[in-house]
C-alpha atoms as a PDB file:
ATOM      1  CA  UNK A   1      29.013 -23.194 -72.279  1.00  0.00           C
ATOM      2  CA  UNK A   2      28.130 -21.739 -68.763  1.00  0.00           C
ATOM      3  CA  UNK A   3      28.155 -23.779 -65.498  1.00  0.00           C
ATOM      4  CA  UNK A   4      25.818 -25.831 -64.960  1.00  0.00           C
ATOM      5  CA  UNK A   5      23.863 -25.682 -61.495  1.00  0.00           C
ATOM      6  CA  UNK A   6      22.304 -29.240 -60.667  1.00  0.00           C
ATOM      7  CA  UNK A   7      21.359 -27.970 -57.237  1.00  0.00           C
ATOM      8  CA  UNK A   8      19.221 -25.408 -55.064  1.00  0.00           C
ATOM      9  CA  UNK A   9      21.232 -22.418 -53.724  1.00  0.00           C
ATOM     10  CA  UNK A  10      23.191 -23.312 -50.624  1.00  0.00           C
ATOM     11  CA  UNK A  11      24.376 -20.852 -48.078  1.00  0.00           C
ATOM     12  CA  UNK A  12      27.690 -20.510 -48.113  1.00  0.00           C
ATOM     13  CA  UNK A  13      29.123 -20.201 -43.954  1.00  0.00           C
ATOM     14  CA  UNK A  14      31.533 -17.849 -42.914  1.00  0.00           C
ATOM     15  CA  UNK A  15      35.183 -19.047 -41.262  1.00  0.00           C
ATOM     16  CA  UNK A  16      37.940 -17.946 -39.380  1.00  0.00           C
ATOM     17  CA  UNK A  17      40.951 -16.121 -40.779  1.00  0.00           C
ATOM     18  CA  UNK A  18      42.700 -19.428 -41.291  1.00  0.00           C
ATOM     19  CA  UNK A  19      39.869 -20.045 -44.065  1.00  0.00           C
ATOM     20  CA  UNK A  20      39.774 -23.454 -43.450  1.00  0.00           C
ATOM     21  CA  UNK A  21      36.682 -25.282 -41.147  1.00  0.00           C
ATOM     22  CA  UNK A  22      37.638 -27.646 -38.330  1.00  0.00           C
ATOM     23  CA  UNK A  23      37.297 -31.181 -40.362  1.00  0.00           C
ATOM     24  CA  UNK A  24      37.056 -33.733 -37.009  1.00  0.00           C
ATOM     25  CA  UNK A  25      36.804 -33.829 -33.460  1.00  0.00           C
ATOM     26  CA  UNK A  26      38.058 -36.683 -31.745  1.00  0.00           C
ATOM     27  CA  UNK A  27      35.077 -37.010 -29.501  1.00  0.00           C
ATOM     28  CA  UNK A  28      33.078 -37.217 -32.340  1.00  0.00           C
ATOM     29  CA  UNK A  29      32.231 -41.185 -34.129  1.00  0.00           C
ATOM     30  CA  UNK A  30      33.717 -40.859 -37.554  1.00  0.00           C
ATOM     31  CA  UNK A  31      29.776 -41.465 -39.082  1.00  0.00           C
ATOM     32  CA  UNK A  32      28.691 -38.291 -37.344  1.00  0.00           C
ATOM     33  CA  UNK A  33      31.392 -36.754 -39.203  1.00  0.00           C
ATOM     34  CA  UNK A  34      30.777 -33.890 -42.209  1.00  0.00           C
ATOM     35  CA  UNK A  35      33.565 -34.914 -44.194  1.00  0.00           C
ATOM     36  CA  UNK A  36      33.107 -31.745 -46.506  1.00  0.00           C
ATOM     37  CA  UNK A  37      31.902 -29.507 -43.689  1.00  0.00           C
ATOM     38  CA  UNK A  38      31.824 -26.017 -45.063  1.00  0.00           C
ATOM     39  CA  UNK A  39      34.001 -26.855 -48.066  1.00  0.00           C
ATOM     40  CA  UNK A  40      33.461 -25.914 -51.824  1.00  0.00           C
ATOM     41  CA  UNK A  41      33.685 -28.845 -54.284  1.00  0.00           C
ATOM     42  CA  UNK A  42      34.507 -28.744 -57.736  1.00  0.00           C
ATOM     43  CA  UNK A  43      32.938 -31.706 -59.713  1.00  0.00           C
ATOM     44  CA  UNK A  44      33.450 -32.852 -62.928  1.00  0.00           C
ATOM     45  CA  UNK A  45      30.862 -35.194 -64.473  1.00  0.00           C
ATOM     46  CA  UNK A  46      29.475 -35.552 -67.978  1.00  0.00           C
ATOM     47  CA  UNK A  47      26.763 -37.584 -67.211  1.00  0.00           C
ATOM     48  CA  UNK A  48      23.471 -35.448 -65.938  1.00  0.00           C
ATOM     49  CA  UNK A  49      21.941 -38.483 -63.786  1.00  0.00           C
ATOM     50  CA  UNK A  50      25.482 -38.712 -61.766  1.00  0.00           C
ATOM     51  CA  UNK A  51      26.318 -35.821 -61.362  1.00  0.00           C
ATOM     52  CA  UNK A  52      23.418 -34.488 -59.889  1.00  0.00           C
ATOM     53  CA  UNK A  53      23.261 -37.997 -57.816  1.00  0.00           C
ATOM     54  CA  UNK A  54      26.578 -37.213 -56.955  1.00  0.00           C
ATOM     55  CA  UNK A  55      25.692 -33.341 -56.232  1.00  0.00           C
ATOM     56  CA  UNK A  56      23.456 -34.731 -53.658  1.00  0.00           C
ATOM     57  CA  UNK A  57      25.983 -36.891 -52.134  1.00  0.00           C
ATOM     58  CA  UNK A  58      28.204 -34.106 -51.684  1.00  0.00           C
ATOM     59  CA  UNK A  59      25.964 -32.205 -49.842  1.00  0.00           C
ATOM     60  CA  UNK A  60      24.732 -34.434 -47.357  1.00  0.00           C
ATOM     61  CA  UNK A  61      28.393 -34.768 -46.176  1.00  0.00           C
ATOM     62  CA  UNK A  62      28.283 -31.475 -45.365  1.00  0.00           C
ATOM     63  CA  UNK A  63      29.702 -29.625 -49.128  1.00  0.00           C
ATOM     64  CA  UNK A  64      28.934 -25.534 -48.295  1.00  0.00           C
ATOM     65  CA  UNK A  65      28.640 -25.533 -52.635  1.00  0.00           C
ATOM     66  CA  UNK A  66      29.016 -27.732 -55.569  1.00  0.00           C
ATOM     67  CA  UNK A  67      30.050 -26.522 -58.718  1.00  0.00           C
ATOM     68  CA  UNK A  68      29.573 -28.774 -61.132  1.00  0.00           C
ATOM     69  CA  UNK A  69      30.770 -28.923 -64.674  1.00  0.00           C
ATOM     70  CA  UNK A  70      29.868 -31.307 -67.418  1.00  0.00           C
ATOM     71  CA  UNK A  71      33.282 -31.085 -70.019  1.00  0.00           C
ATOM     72  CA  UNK A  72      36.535 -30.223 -68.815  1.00  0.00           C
ATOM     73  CA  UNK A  73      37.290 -26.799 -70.503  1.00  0.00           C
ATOM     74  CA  UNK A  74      34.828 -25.889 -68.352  1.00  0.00           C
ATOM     75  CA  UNK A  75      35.628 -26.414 -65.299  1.00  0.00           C
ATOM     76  CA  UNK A  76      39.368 -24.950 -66.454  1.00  0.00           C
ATOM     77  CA  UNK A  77      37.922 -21.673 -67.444  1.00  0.00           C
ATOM     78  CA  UNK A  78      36.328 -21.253 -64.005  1.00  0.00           C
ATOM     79  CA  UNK A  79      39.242 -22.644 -62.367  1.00  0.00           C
ATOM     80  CA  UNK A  80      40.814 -19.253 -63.873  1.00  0.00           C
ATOM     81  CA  UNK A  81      39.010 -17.446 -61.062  1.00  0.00           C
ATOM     82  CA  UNK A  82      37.351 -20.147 -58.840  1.00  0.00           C
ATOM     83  CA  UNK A  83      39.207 -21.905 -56.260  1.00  0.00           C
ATOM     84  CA  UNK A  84      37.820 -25.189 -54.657  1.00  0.00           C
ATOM     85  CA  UNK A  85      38.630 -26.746 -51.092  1.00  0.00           C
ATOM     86  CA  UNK A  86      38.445 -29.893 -52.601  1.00  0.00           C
ATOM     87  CA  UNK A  87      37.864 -31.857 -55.829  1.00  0.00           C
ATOM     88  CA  UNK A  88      35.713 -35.151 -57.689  1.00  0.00           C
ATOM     89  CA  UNK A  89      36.766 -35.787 -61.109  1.00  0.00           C
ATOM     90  CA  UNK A  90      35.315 -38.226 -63.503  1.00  0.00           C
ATOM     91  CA  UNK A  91      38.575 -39.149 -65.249  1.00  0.00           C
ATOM     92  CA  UNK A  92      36.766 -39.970 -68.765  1.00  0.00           C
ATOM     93  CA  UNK A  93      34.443 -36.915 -69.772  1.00  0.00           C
ATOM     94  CA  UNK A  94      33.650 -38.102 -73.154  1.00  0.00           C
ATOM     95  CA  UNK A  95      36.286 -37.441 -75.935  1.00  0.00           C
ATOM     96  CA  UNK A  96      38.561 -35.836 -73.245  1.00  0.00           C
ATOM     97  CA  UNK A  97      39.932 -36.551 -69.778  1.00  0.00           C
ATOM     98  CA  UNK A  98      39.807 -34.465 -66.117  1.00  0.00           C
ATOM     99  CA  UNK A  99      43.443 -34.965 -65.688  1.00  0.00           C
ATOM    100  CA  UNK A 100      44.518 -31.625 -67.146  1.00  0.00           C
ATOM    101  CA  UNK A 101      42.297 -30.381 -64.183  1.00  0.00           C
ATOM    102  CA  UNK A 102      43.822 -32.929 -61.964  1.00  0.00           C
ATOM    103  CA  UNK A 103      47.109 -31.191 -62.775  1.00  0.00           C
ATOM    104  CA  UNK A 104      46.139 -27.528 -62.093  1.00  0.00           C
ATOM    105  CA  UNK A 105      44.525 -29.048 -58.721  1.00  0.00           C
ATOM    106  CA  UNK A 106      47.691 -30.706 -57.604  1.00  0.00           C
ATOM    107  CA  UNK A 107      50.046 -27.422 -58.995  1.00  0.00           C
ATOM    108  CA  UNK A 108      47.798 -25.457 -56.159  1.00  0.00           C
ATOM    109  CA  UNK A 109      47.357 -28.271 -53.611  1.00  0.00           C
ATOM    110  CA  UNK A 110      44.008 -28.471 -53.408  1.00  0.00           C
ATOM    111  CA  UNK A 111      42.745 -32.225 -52.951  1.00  0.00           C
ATOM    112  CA  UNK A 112      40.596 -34.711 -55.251  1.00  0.00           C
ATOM    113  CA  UNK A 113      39.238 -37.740 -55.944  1.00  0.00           C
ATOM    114  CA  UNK A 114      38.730 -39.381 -59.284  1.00  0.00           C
ATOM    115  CA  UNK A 115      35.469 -41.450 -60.362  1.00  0.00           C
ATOM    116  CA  UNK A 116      35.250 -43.811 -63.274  1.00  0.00           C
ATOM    117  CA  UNK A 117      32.769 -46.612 -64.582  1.00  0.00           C
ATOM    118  CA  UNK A 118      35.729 -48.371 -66.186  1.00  0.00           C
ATOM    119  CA  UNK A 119      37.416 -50.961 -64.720  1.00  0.00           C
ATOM    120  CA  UNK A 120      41.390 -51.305 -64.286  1.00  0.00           C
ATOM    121  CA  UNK A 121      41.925 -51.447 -68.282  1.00  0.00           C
ATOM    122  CA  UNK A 122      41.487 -47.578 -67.647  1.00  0.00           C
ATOM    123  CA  UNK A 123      45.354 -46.063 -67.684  1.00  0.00           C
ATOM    124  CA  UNK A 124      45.987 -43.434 -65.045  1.00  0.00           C
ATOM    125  CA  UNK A 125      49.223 -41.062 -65.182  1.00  0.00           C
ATOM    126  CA  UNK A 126      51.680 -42.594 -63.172  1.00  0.00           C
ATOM    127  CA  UNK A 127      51.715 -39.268 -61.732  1.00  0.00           C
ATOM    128  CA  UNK A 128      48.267 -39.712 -59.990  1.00  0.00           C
ATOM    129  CA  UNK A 129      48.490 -43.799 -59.242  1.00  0.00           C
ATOM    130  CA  UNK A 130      48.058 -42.282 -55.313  1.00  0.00           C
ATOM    131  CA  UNK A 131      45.014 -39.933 -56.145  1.00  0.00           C
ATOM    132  CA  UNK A 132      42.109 -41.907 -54.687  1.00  0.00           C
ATOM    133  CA  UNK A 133      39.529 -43.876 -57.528  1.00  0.00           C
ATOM    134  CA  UNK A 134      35.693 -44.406 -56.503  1.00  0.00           C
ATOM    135  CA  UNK A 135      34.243 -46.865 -59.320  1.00  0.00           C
ATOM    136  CA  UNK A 136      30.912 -46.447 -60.510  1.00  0.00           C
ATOM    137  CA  UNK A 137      28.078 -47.001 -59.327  1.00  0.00           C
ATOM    138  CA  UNK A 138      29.543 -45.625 -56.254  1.00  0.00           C
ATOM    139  CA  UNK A 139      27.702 -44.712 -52.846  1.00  0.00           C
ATOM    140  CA  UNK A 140      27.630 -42.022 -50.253  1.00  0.00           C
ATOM    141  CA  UNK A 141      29.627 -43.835 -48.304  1.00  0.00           C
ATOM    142  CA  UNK A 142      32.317 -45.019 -50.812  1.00  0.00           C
ATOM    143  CA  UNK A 143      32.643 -41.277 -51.889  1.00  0.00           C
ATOM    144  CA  UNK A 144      32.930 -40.050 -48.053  1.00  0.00           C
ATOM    145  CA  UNK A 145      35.621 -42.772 -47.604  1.00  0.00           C
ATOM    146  CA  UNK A 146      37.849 -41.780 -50.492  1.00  0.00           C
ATOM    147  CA  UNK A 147      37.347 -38.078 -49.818  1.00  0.00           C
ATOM    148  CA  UNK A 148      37.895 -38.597 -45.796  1.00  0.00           C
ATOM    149  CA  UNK A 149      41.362 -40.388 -47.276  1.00  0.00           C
ATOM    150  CA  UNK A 150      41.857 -37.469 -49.847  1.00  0.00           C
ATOM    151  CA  UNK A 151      41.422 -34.684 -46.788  1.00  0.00           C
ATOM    152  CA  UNK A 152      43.183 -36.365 -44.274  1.00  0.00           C
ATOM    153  CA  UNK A 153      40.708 -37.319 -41.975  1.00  0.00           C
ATOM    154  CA  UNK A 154      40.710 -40.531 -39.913  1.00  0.00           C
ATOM    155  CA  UNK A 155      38.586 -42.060 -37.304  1.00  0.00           C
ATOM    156  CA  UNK A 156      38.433 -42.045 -34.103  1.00  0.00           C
ATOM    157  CA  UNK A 157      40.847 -44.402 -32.480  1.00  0.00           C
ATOM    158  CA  UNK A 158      42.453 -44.877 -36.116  1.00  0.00           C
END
């Protein structure tokens, strides 16, 4: 099944060499901060309503492009040429999981949250028990905290 676009077109910006936008300025209050300035997301979510919810979420904190996937084969075929800045993972997509795309993530460093509308009954790997969790019904804000967390960026005076 192709990707699935949830969203209109979004310019993508050009950066330096170092590929990488500046995420914070310290003269800058942490709610005037784009948390995903410039960066590509990769999201995983099966269910139509949140994920384009979510979609919309990601780009109001600043996400250059969202691609969004629905099952996790998916997103692992286009992870054989595509290459996020960051990633949001619902962890139970159905009758499989994201953590096999949690692993290729973490084997190139790239960052990510995971979502869920299960409580703590739901088992994580012990080897992502750090990788941030945003339960659903989540906000904007809940999302930009975990990501901020995932990306390394702090307040102000933090």
């Amino acid at each position: 099944m192709p990707q699935v676009s949830l969203s209109r077109p979004v310019l993508r910006h050009a950066f330096p060499a170092e590929g990488k936008p500046a995420l914070s300025q310290a003269s800058v209050k942490h709610a005037d901060i784009k948390t995903l300035s410039g960066l590509n997301v990769l999201l995983v979510e099966d269910q139509t309503l949140i994920a384009l919810d979510t979609e919309t979420m990601l780009l109001e904190l600043g996400a250059a492009k969202v691609d969004t996937f629905m099952a996790s084969d998916e997103a692992m075929a286009w992870l054989a040429s595509g290459s996020p800045d960051v990633g949001v993972l619902d962890i139970n997509l159905g009758a499989a999981s994201s953590f096999p795309i949690a692993e290729e993530l973490r084997r190139r460093l790239i960052p990510f949250v995971f979502t869920t509308g299960y409580g703590d009954a739901m088992m994580i790997p012990s080897e992502f028990v750090e990788v941030g969790v945003v339960h659903k019904p989540y906000t904007r804000d809940a999302l930009q905290e975990s990501l901020s967390k995932c990306l390394g960026i702090h307040p102000p005076g933090d």
